[in-house]
C-alpha atoms as a PDB file:
ATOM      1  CA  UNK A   1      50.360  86.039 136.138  1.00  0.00           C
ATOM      2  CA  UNK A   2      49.386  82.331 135.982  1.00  0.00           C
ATOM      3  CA  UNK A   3      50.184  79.838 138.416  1.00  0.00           C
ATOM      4  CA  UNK A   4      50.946  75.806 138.049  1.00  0.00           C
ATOM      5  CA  UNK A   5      47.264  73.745 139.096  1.00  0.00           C
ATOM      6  CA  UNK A   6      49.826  71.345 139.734  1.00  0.00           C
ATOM      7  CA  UNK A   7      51.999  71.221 142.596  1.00  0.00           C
ATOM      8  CA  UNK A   8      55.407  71.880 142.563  1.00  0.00           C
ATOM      9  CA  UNK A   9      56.696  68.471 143.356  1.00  0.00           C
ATOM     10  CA  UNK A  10      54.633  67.158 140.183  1.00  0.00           C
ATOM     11  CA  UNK A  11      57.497  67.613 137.672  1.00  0.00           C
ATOM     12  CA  UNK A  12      56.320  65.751 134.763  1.00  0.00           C
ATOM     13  CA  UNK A  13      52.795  67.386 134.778  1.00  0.00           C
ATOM     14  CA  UNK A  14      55.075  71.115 134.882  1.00  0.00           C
ATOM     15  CA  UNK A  15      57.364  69.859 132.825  1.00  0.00           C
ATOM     16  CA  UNK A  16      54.343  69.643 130.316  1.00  0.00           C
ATOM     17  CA  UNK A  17      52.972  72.918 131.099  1.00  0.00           C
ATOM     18  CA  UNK A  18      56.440  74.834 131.245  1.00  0.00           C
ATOM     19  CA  UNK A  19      57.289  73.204 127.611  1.00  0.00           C
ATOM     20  CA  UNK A  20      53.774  74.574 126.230  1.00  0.00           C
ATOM     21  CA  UNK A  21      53.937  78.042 127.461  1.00  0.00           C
ATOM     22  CA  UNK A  22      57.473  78.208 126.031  1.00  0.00           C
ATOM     23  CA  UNK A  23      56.253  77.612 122.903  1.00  0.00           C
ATOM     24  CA  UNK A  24      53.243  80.439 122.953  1.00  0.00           C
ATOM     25  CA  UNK A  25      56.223  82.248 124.492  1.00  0.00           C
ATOM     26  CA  UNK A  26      58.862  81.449 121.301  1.00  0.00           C
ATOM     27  CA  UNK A  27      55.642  81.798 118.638  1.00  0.00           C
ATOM     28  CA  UNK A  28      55.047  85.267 120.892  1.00  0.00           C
ATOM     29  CA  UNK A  29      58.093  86.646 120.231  1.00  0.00           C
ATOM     30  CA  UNK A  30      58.831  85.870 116.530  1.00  0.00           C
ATOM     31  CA  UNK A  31      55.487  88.094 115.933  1.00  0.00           C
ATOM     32  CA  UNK A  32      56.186  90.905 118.524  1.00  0.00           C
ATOM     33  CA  UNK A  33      60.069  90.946 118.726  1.00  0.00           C
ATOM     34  CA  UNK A  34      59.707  93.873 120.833  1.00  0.00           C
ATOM     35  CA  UNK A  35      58.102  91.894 123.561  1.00  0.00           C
ATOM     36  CA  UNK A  36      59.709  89.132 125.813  1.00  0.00           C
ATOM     37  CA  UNK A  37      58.397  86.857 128.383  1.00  0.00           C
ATOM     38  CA  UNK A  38      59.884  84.590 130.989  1.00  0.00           C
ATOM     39  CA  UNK A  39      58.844  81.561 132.863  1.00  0.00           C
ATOM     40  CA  UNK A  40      59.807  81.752 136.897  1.00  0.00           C
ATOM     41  CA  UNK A  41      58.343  80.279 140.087  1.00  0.00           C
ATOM     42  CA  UNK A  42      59.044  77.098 142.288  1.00  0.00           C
ATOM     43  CA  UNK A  43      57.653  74.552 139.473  1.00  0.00           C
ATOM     44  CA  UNK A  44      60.118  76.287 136.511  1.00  0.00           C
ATOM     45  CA  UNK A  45      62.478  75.795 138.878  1.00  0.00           C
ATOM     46  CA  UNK A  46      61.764  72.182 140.107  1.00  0.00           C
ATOM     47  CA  UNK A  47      61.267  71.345 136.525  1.00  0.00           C
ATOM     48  CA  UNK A  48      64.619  72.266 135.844  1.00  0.00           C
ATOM     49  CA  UNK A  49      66.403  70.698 138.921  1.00  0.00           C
ATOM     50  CA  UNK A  50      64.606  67.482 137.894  1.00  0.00           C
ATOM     51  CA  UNK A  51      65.913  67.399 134.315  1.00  0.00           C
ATOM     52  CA  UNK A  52      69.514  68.399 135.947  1.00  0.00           C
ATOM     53  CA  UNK A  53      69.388  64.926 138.244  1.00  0.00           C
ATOM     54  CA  UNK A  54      67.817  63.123 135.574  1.00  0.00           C
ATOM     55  CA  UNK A  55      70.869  63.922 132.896  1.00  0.00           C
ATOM     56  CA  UNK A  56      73.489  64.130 135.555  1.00  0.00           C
ATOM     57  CA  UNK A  57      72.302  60.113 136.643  1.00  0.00           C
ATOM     58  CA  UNK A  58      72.552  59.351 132.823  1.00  0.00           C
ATOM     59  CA  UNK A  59      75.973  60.901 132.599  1.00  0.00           C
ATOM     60  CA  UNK A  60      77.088  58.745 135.576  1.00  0.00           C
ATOM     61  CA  UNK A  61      75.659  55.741 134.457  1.00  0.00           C
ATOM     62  CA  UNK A  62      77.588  56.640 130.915  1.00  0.00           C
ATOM     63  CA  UNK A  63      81.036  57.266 133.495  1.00  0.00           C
ATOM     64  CA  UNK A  64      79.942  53.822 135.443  1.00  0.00           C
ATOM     65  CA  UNK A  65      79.697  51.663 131.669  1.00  0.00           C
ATOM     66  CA  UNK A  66      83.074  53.652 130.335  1.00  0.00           C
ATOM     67  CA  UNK A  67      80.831  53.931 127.352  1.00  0.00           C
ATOM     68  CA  UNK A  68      82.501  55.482 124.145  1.00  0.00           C
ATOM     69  CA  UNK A  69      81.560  58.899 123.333  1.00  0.00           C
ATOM     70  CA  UNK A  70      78.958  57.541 120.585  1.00  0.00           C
ATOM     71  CA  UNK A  71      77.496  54.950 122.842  1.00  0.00           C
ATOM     72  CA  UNK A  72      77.136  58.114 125.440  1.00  0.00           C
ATOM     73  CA  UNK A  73      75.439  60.735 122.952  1.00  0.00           C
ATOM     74  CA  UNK A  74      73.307  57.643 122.060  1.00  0.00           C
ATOM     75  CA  UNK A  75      72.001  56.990 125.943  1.00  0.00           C
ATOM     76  CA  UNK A  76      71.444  60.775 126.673  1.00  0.00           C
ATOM     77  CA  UNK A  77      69.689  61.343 123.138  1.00  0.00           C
ATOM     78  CA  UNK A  78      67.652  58.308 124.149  1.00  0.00           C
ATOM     79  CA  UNK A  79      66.286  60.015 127.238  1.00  0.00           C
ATOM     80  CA  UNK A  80      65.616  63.599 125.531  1.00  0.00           C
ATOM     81  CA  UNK A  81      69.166  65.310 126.222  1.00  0.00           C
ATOM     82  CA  UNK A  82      72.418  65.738 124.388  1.00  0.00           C
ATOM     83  CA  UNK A  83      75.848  67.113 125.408  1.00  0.00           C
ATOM     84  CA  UNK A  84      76.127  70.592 124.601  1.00  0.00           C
ATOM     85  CA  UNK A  85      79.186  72.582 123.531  1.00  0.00           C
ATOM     86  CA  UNK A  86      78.001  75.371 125.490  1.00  0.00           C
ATOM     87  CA  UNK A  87      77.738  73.956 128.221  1.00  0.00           C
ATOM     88  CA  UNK A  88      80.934  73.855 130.388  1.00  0.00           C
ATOM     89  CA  UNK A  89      80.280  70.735 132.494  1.00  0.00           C
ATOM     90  CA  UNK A  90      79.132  68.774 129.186  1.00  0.00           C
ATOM     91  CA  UNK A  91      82.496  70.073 127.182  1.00  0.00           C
ATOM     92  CA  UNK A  92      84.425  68.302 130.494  1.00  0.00           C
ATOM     93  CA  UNK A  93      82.618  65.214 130.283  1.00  0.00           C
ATOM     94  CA  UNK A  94      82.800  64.612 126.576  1.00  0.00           C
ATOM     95  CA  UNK A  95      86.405  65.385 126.884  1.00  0.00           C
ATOM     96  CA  UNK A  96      86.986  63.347 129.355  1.00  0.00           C
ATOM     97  CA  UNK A  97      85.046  60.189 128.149  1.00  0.00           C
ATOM     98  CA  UNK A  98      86.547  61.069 124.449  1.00  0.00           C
ATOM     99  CA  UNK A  99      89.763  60.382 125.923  1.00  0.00           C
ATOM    100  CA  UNK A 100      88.956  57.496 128.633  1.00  0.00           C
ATOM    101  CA  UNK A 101      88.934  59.091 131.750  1.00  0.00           C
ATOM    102  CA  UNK A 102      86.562  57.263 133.667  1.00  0.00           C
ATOM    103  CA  UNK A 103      87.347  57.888 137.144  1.00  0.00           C
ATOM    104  CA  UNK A 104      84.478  60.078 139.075  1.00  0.00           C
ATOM    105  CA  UNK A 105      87.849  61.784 141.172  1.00  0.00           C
ATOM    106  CA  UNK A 106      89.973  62.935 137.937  1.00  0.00           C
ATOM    107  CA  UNK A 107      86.334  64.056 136.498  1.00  0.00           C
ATOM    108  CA  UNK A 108      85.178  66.088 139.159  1.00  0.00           C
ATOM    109  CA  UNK A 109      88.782  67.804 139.641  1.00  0.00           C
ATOM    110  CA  UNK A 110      88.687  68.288 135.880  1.00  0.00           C
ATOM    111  CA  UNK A 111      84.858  70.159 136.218  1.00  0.00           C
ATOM    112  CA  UNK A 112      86.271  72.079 139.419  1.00  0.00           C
ATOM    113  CA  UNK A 113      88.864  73.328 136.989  1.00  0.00           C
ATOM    114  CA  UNK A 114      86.605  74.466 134.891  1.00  0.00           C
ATOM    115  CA  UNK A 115      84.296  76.126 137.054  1.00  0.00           C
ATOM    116  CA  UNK A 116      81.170  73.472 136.730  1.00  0.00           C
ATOM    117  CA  UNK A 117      80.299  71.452 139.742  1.00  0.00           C
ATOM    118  CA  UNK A 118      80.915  68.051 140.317  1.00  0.00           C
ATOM    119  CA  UNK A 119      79.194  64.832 138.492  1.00  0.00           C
ATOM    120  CA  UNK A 120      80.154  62.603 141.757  1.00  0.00           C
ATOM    121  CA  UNK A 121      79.436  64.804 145.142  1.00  0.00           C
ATOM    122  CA  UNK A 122      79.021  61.985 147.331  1.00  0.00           C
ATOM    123  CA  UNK A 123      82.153  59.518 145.731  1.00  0.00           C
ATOM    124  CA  UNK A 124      84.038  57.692 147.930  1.00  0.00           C
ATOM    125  CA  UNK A 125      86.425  55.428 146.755  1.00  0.00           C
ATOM    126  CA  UNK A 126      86.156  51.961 148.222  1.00  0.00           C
ATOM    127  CA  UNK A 127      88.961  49.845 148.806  1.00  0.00           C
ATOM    128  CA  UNK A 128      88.551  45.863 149.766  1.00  0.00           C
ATOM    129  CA  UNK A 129      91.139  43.549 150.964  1.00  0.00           C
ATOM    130  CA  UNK A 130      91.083  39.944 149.993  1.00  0.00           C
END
């Protein structure tokens, strides 16, 4: 057992810590396939919510710019993350800005469809009158 000497709420400092125990793990493993090991506590799982917000904000902003798909791959590879074909709320948003759907509603009925939660929880449309 080994715990964090960070706190949990110091995601960048886990985030460090997670990535180089996951590579003793992945070295670890290729030597004694036999043997596996997993990472689990509050700051794997902080670590993890963090890089979820962080990407989903990215994927918004992509939404909010109606960037192309290349322009979109290019932000997100940018900050450290791609859109993954095995991932089923990445497949929906490629799709969706491949083919110029950039409103958050469609988009989040398309992911519900799908079975991925929403990009845009907290959209509401606004509506102004001149």
């Amino acid at each position: 057992m080994l715990n964090s000497p960070y706190g949990s709420s110091e995601t960048a400092n886990n985030g460090e810590l997670i990535n180089y125990l996951n590579s003793i793990i992945k070295r670890m493993e290729l030597k004694c396939p036999e043997v596996t090991a997993h990472l689990t506590g509050a700051p794997v799982i902080a670590v993890g919510n963090a890089n979820q917000i962080k990407k989903d904000s990215i994927l918004q902003i992509c939404v909010g710019l109606r960037l192309w798909t290349m322009q979109a791959e290019e932000l997100l590879n940018s900050a450290g993350y791609t859109l993954s074909n095995a991932i089923m709320t990445d497949v929906v948003i490629k799709a969706c800005i491949y083919h110029q759907q950039y409103n958050p509603i469609a988009i989040d009925r398309e992911l519900q469809e799908h079975g991925a939660p929403p990009l845009f929880p907290n959209y509401k449309p606004r509506y102004y009158t001149i």
